[in-house]
PDB file of N, CA and C in Angstrom:
ATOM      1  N   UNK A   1     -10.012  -5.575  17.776  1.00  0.00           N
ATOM      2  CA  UNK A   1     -10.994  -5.368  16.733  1.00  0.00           C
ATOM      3  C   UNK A   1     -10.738  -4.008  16.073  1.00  0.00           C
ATOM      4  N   UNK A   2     -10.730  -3.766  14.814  1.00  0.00           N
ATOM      5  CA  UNK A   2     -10.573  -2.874  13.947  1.00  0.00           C
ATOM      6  C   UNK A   2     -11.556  -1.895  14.062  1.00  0.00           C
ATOM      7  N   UNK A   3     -11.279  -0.236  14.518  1.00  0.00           N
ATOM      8  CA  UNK A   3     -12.190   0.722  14.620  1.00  0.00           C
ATOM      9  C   UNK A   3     -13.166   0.894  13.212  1.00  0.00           C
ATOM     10  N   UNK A   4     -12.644   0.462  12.066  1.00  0.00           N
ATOM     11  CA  UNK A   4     -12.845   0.857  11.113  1.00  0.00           C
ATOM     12  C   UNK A   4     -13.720  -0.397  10.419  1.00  0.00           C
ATOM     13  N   UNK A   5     -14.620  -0.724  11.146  1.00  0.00           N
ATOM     14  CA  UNK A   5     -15.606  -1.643  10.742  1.00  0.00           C
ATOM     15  C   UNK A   5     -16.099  -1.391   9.723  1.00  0.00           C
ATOM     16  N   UNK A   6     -16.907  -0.265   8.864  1.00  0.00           N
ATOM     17  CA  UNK A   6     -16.846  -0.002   7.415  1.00  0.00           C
ATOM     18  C   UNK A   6     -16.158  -0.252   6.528  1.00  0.00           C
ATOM     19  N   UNK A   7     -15.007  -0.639   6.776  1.00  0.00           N
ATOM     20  CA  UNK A   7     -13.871  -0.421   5.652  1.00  0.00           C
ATOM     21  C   UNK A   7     -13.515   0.589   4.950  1.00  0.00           C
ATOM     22  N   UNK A   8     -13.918   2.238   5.426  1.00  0.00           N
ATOM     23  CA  UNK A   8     -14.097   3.406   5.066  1.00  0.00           C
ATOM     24  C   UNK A   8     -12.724   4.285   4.957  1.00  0.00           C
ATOM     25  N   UNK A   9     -11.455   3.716   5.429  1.00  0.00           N
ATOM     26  CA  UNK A   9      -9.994   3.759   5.088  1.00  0.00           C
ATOM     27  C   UNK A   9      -9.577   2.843   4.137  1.00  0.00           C
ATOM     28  N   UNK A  10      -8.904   3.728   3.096  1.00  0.00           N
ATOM     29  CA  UNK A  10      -8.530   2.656   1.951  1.00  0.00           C
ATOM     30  C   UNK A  10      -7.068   2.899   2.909  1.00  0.00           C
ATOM     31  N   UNK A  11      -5.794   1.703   2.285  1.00  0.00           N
ATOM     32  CA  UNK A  11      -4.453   1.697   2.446  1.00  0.00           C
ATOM     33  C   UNK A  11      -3.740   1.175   1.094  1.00  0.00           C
ATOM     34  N   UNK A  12      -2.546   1.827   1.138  1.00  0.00           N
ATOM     35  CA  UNK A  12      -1.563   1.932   0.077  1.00  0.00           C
ATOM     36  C   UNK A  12      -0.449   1.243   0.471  1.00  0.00           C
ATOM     37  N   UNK A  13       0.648   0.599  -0.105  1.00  0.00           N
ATOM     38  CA  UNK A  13       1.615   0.292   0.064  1.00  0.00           C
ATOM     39  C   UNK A  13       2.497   1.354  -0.727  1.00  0.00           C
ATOM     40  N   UNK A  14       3.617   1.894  -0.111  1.00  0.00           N
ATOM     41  CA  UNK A  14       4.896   3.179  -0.698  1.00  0.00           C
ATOM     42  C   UNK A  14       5.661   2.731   0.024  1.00  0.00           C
ATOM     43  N   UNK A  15       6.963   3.354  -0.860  1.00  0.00           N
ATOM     44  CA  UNK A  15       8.172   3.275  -0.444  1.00  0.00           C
ATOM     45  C   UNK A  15       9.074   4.549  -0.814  1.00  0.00           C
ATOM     46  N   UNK A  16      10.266   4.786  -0.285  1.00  0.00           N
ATOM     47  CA  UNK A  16      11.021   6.189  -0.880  1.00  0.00           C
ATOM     48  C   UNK A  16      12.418   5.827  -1.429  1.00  0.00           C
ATOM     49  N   UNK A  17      12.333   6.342  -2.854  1.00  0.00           N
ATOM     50  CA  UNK A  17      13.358   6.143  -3.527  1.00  0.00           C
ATOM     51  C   UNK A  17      13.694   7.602  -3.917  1.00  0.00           C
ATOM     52  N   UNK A  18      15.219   7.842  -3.193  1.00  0.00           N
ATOM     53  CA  UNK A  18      16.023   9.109  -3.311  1.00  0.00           C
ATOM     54  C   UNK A  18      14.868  10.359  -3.096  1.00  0.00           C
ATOM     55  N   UNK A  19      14.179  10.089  -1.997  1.00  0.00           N
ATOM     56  CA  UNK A  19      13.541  11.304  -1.352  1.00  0.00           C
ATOM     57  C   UNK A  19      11.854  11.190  -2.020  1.00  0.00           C
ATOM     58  N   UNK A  20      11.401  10.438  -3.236  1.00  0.00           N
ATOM     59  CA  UNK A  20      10.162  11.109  -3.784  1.00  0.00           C
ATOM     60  C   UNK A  20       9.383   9.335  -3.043  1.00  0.00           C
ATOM     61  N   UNK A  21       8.246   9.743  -2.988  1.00  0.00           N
ATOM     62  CA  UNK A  21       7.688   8.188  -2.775  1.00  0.00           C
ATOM     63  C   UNK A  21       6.931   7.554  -3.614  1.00  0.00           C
ATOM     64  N   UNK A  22       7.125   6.042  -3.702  1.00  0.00           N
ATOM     65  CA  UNK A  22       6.858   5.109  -4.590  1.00  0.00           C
ATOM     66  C   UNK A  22       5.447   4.556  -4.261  1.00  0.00           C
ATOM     67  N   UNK A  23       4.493   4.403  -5.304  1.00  0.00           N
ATOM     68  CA  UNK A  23       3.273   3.634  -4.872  1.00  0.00           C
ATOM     69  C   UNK A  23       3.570   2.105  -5.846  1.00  0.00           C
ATOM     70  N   UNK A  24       2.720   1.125  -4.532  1.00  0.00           N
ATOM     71  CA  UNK A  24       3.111  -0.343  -5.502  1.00  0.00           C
ATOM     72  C   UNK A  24       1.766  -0.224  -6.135  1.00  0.00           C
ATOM     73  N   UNK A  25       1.772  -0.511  -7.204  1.00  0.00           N
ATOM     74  CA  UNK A  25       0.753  -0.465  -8.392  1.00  0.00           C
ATOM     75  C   UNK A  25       0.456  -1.720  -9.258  1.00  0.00           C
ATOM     76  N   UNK A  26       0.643  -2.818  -8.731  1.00  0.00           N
ATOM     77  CA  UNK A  26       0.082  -3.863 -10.142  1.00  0.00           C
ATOM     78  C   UNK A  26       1.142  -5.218  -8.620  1.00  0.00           C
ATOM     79  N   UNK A  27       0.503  -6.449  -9.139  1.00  0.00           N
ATOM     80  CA  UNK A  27       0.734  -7.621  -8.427  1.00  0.00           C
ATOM     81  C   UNK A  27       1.799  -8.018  -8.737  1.00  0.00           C
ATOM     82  N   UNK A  28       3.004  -7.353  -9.455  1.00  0.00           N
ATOM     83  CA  UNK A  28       3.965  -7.959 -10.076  1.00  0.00           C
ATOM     84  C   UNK A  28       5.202  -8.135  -8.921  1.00  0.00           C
ATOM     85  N   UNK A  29       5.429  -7.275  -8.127  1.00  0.00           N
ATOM     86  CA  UNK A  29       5.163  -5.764  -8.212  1.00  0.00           C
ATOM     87  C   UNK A  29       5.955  -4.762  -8.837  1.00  0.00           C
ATOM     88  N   UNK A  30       5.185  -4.126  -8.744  1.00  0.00           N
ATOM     89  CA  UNK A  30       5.965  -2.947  -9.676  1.00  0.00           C
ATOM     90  C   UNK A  30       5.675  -1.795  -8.891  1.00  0.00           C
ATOM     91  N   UNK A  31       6.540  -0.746  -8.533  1.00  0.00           N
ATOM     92  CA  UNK A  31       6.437   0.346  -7.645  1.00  0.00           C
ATOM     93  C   UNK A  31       6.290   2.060  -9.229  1.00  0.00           C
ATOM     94  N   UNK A  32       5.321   3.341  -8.672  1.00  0.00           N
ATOM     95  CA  UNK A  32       5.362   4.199  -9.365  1.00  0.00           C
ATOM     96  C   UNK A  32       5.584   5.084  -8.618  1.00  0.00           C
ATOM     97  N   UNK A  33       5.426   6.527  -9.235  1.00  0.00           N
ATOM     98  CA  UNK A  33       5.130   7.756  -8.739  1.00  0.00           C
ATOM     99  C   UNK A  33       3.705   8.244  -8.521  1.00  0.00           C
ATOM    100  N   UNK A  34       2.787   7.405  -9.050  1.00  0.00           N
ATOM    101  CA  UNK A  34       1.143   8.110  -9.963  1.00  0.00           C
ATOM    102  C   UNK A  34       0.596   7.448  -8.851  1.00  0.00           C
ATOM    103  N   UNK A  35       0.043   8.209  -7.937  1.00  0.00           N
ATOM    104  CA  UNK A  35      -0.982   7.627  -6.728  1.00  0.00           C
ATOM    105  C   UNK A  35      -2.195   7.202  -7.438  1.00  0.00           C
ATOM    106  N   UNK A  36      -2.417   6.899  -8.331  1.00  0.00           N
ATOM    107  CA  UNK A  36      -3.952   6.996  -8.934  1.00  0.00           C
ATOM    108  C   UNK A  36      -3.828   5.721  -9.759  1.00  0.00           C
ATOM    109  N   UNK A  37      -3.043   5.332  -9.561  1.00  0.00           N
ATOM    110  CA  UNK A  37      -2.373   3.819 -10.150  1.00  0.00           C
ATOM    111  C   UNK A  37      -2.271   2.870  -8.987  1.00  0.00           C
ATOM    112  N   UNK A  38      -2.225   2.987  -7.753  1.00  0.00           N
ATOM    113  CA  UNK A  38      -1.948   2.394  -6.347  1.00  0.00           C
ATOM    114  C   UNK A  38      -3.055   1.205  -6.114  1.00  0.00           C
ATOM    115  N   UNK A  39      -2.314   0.147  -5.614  1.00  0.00           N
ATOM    116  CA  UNK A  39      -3.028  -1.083  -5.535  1.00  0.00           C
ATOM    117  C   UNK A  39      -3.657  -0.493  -4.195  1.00  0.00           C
ATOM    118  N   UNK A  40      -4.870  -0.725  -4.291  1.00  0.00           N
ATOM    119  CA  UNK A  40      -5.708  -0.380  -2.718  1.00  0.00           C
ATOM    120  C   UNK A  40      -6.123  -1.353  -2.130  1.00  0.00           C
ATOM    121  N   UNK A  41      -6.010  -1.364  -0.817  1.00  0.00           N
ATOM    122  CA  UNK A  41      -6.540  -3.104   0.592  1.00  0.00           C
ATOM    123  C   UNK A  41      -7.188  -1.845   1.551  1.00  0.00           C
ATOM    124  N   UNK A  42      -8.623  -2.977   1.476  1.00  0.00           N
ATOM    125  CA  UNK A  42      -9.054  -2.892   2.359  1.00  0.00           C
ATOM    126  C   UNK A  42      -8.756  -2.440   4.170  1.00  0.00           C
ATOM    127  N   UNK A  43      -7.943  -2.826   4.678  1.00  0.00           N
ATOM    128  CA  UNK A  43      -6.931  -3.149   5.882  1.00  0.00           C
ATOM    129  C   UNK A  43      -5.802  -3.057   5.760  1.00  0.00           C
ATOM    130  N   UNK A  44      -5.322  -2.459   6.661  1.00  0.00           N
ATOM    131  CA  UNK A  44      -3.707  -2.424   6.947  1.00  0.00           C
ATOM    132  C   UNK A  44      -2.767  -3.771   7.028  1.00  0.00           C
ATOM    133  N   UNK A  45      -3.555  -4.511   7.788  1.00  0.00           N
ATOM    134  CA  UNK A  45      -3.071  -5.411   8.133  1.00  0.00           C
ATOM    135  C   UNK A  45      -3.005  -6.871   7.026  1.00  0.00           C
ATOM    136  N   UNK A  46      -4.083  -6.235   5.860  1.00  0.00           N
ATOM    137  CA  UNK A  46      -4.041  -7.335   4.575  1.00  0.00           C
ATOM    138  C   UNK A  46      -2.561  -6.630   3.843  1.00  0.00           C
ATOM    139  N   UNK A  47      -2.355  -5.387   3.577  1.00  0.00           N
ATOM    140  CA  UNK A  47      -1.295  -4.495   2.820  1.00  0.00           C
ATOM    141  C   UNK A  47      -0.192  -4.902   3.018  1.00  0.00           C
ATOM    142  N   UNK A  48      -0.442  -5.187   4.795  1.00  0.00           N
ATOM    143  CA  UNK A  48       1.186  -5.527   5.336  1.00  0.00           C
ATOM    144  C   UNK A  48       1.673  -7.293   4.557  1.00  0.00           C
ATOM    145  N   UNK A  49       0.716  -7.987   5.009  1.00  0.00           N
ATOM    146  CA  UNK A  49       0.780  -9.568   4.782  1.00  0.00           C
ATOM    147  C   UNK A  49       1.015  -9.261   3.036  1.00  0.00           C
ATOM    148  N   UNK A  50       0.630  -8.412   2.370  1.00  0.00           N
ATOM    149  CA  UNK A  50       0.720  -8.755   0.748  1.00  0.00           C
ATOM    150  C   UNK A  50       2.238  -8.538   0.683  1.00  0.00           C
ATOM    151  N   UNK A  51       2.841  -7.486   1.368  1.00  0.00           N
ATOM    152  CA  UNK A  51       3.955  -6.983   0.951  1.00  0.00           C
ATOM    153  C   UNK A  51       5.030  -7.750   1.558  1.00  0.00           C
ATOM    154  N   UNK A  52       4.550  -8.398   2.947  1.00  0.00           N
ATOM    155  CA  UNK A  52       5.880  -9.730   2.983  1.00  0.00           C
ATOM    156  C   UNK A  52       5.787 -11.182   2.378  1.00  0.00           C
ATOM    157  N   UNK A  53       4.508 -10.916   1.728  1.00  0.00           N
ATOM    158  CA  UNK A  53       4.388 -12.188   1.009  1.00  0.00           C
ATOM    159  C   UNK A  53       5.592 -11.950  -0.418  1.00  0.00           C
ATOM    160  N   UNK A  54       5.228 -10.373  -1.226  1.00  0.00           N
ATOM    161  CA  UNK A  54       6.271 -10.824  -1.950  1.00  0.00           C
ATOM    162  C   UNK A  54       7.525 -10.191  -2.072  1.00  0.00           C
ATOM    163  N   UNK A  55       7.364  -9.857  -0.918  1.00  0.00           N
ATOM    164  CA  UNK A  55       9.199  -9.931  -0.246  1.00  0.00           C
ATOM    165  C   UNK A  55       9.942  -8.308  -0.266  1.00  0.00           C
ATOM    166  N   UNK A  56       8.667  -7.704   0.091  1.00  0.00           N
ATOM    167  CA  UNK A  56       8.998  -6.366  -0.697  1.00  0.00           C
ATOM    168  C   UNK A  56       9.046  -5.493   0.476  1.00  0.00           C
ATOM    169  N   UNK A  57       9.897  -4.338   1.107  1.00  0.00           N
ATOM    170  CA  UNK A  57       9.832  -3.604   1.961  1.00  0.00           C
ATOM    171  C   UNK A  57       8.931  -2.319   1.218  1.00  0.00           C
ATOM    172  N   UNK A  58       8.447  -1.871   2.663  1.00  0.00           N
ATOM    173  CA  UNK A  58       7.611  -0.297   2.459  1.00  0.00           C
ATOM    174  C   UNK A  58       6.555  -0.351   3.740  1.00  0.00           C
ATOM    175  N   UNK A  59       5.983   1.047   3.734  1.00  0.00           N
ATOM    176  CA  UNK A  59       5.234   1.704   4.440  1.00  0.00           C
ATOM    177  C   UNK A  59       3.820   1.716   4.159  1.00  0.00           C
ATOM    178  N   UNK A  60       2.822   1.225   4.953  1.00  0.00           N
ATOM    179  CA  UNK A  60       1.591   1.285   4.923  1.00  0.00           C
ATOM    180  C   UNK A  60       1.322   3.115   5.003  1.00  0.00           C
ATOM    181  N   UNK A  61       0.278   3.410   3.985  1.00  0.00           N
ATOM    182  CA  UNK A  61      -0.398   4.305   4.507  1.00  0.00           C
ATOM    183  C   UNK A  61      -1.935   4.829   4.092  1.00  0.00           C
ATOM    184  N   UNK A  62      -2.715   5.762   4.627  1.00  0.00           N
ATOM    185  CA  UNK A  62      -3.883   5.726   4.460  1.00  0.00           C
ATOM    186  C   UNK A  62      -3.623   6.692   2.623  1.00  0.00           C
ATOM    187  N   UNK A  63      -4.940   6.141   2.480  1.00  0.00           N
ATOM    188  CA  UNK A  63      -5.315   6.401   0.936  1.00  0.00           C
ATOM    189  C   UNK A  63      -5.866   7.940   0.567  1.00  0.00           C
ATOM    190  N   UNK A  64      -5.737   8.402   0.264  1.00  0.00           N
ATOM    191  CA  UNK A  64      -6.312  10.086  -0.038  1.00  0.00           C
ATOM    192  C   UNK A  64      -6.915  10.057  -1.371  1.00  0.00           C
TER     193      UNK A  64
END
């Protein structure tokens, strides 16, 4: 069971291209630089399932 029963952690999907990191930003997907553009999930574990759904490698992480 998930500590985070609130849902009070947002999560991001990123990735690193030549050192800077990428936020996925739109359902296409499409990866940026602009954290403020970042598709946000609820759960880690929804972020993960979106991102092998469309076939896309990267790193979960918490939202700031």
């Amino acid at each position: 069971m998930s500590a985070d029963t609130e849902h009070a952690i947002d999560w991001v999907a990123t990735r690193k291209v030549d050192g800077e990191i990428e936020y996925l930003i739109s359902n296409a997907p499409t990866w940026g630089p602009d954290k403020r553009f970042a598709k946000v999930f609820d759960t880690k574990s929804e972020a993960r399932k979106y991102l092998k759904g469309c076939g896309e490698k990267g790193t979960i992480r918490k939202h700031t």
